[in-house]
C-alpha atoms as a PDB file:
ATOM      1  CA  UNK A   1     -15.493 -95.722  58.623  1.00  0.00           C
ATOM      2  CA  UNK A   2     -16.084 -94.779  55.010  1.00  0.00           C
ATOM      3  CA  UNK A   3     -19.195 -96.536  53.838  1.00  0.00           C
ATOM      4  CA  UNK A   4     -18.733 -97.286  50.636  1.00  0.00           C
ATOM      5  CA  UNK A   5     -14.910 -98.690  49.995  1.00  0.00           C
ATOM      6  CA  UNK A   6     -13.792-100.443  46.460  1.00  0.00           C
ATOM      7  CA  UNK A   7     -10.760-102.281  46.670  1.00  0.00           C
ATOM      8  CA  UNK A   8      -9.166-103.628  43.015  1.00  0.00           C
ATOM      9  CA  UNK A   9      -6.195-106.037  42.379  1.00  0.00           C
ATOM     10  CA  UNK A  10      -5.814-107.745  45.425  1.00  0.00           C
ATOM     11  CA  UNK A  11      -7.656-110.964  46.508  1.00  0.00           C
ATOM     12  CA  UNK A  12      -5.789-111.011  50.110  1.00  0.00           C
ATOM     13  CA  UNK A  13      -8.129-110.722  53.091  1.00  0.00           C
ATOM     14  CA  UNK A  14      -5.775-109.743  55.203  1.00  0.00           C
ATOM     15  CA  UNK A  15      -4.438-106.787  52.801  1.00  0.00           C
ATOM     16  CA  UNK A  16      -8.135-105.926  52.201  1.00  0.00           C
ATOM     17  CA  UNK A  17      -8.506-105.564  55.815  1.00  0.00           C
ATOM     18  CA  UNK A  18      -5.526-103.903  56.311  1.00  0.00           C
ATOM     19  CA  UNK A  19      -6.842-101.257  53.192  1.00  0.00           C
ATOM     20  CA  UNK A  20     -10.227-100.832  55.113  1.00  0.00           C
ATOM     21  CA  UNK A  21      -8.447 -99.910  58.552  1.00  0.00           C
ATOM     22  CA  UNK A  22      -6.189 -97.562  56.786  1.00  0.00           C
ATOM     23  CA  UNK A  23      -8.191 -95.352  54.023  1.00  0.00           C
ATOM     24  CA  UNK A  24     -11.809 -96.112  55.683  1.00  0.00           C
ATOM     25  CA  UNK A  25     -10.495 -94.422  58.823  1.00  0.00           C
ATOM     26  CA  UNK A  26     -10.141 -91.620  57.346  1.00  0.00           C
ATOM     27  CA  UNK A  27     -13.732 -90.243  58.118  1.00  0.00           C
ATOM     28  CA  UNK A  28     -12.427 -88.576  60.964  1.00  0.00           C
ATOM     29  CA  UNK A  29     -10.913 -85.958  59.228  1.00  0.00           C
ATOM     30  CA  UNK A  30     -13.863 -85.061  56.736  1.00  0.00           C
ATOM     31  CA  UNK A  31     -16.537 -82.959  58.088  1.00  0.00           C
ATOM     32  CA  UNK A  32     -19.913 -84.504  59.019  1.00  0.00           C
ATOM     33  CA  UNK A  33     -22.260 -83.476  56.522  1.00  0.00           C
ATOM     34  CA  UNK A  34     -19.757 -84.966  53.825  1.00  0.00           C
ATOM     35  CA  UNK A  35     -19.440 -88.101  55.004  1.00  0.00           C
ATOM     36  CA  UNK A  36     -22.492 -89.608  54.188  1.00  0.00           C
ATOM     37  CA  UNK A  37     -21.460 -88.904  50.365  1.00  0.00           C
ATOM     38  CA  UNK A  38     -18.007 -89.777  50.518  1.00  0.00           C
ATOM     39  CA  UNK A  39     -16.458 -92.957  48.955  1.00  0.00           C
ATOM     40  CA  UNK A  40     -13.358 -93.856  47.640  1.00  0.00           C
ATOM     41  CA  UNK A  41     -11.546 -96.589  45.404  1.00  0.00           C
ATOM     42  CA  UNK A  42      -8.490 -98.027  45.673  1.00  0.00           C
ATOM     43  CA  UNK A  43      -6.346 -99.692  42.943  1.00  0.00           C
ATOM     44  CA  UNK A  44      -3.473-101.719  43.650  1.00  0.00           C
ATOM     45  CA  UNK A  45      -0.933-103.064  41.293  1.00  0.00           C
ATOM     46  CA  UNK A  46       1.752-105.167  41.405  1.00  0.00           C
ATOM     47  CA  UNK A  47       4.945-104.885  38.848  1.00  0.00           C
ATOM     48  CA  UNK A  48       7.915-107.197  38.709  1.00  0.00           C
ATOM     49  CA  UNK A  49      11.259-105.428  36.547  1.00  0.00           C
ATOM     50  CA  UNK A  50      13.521-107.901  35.054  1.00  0.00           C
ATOM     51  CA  UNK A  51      15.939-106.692  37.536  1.00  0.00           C
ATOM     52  CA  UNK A  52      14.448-108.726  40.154  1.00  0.00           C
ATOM     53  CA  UNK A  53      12.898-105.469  41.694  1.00  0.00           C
ATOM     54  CA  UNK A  54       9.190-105.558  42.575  1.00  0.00           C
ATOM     55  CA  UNK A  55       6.940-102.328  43.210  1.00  0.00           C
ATOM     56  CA  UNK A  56       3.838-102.178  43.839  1.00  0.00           C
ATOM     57  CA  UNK A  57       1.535 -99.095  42.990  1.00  0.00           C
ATOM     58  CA  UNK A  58      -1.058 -98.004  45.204  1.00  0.00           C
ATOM     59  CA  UNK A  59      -3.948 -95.123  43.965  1.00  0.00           C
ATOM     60  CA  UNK A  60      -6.553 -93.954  45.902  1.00  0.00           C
ATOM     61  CA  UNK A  61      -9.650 -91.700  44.481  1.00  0.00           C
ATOM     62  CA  UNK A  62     -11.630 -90.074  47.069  1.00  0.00           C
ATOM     63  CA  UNK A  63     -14.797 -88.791  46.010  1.00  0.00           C
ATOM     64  CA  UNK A  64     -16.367 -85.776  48.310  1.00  0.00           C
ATOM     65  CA  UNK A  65     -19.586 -83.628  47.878  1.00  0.00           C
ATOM     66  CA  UNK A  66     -17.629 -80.810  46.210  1.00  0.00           C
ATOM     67  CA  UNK A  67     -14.044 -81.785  45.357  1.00  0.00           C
ATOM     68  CA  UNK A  68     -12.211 -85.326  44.350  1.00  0.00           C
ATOM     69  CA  UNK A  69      -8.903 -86.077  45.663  1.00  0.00           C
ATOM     70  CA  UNK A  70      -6.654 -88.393  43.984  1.00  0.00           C
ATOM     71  CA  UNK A  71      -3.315 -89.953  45.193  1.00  0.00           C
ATOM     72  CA  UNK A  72      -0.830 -92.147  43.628  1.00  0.00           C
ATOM     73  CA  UNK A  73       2.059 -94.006  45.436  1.00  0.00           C
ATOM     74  CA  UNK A  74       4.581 -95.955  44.666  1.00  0.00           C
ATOM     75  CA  UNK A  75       6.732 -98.696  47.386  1.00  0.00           C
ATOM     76  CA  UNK A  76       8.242-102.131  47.397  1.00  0.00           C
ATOM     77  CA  UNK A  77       5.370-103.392  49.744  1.00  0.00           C
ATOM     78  CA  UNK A  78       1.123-102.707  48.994  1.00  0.00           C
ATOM     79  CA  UNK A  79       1.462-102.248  53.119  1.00  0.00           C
ATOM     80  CA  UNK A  80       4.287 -99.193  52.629  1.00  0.00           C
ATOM     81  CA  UNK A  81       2.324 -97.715  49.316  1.00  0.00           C
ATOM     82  CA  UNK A  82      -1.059 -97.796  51.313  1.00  0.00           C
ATOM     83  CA  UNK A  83       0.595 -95.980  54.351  1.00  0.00           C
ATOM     84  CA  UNK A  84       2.105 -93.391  52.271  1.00  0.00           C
ATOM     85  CA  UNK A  85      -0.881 -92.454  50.342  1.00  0.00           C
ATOM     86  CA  UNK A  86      -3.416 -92.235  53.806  1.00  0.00           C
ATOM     87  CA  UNK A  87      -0.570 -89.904  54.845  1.00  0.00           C
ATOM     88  CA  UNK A  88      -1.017 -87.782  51.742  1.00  0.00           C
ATOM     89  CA  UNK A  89      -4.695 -88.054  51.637  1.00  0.00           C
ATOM     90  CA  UNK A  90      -5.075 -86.684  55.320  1.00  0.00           C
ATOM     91  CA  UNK A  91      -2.949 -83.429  54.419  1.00  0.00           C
ATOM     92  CA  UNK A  92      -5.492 -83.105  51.430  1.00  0.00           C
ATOM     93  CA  UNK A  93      -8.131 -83.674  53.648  1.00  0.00           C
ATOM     94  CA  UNK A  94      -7.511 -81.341  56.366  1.00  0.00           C
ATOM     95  CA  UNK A  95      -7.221 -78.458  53.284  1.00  0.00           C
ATOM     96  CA  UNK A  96     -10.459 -79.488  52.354  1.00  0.00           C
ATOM     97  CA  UNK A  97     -11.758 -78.989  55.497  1.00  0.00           C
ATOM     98  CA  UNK A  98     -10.315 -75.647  55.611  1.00  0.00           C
ATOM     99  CA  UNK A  99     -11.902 -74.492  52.367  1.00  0.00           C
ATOM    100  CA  UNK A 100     -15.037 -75.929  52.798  1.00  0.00           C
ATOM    101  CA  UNK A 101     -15.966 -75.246  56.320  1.00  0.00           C
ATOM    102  CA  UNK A 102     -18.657 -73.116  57.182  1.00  0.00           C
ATOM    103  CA  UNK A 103     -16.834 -71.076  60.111  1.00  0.00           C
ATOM    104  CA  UNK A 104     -19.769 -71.223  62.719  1.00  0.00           C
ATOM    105  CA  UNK A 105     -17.308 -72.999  64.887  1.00  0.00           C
ATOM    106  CA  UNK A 106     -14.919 -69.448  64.574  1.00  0.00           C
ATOM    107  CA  UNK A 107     -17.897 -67.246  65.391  1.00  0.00           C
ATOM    108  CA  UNK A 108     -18.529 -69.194  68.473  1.00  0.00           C
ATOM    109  CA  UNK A 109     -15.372 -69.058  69.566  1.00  0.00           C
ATOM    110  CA  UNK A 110     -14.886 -65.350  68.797  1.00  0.00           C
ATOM    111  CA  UNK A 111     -18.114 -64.296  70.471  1.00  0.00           C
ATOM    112  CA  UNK A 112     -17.048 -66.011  73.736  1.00  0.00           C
ATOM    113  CA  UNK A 113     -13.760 -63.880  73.386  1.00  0.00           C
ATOM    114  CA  UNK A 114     -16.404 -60.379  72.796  1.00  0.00           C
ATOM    115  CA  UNK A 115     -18.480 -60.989  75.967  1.00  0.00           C
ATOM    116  CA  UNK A 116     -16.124 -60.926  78.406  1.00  0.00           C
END
């Protein structure tokens, strides 16, 4: 679970909830020396058209030790905008992890692979 988790625009408990299952499991896919750093805020907002048509806007900032990743999303329900943008923020997180991994893992690997 990310620590540190700010929610804005939504009073709900269970949406809150729902929010802190979603984004705060994301730790899994950060590495383990930047979790201890990482937070992240989400903003919700809710727009009614004179159409009748209601959106509702979800953005998520997710601050890491070297890089900040940002989504914004867009669906009829907070539930559907929230889904979409963990989606997005685990495909941004598992390039981060790519970038910023230190590769000890691949030289274990490849010196198994020498020995034999």
């Amino acid at each position: 679970m990310i620590k540190k988790l700010e929610i804005q625009g939504t009073h709900d408990k269970k949406l809150q909830d729902y929010i802190k299952k979603k984004i705060g499991g994301l730790d899994h896919y950060i590495s383990r020396h930047s979790r201890t750093s990482a937070h992240a805020e989400v903003h919700l907002k809710e727009t009614k058209h004179a159409t009748g048509s209601d959106h509702c806007r979800c953005e998520v900032v997710l601050y890491l030790p070297q890089q900040t990743l940002f989504v914004k999303e867009r669906a009829a329900t907070a539930q559907a905008a929230v889904d979409i943008a963990e989606q997005k923020l685990k495909i941004q997180l598992k390039k981060y992890k790519d970038t910023h991994e230190s590769g000890k893992m691949h030289r274990r690997l490849f010196a198994r692979f020498r020995r034999k």
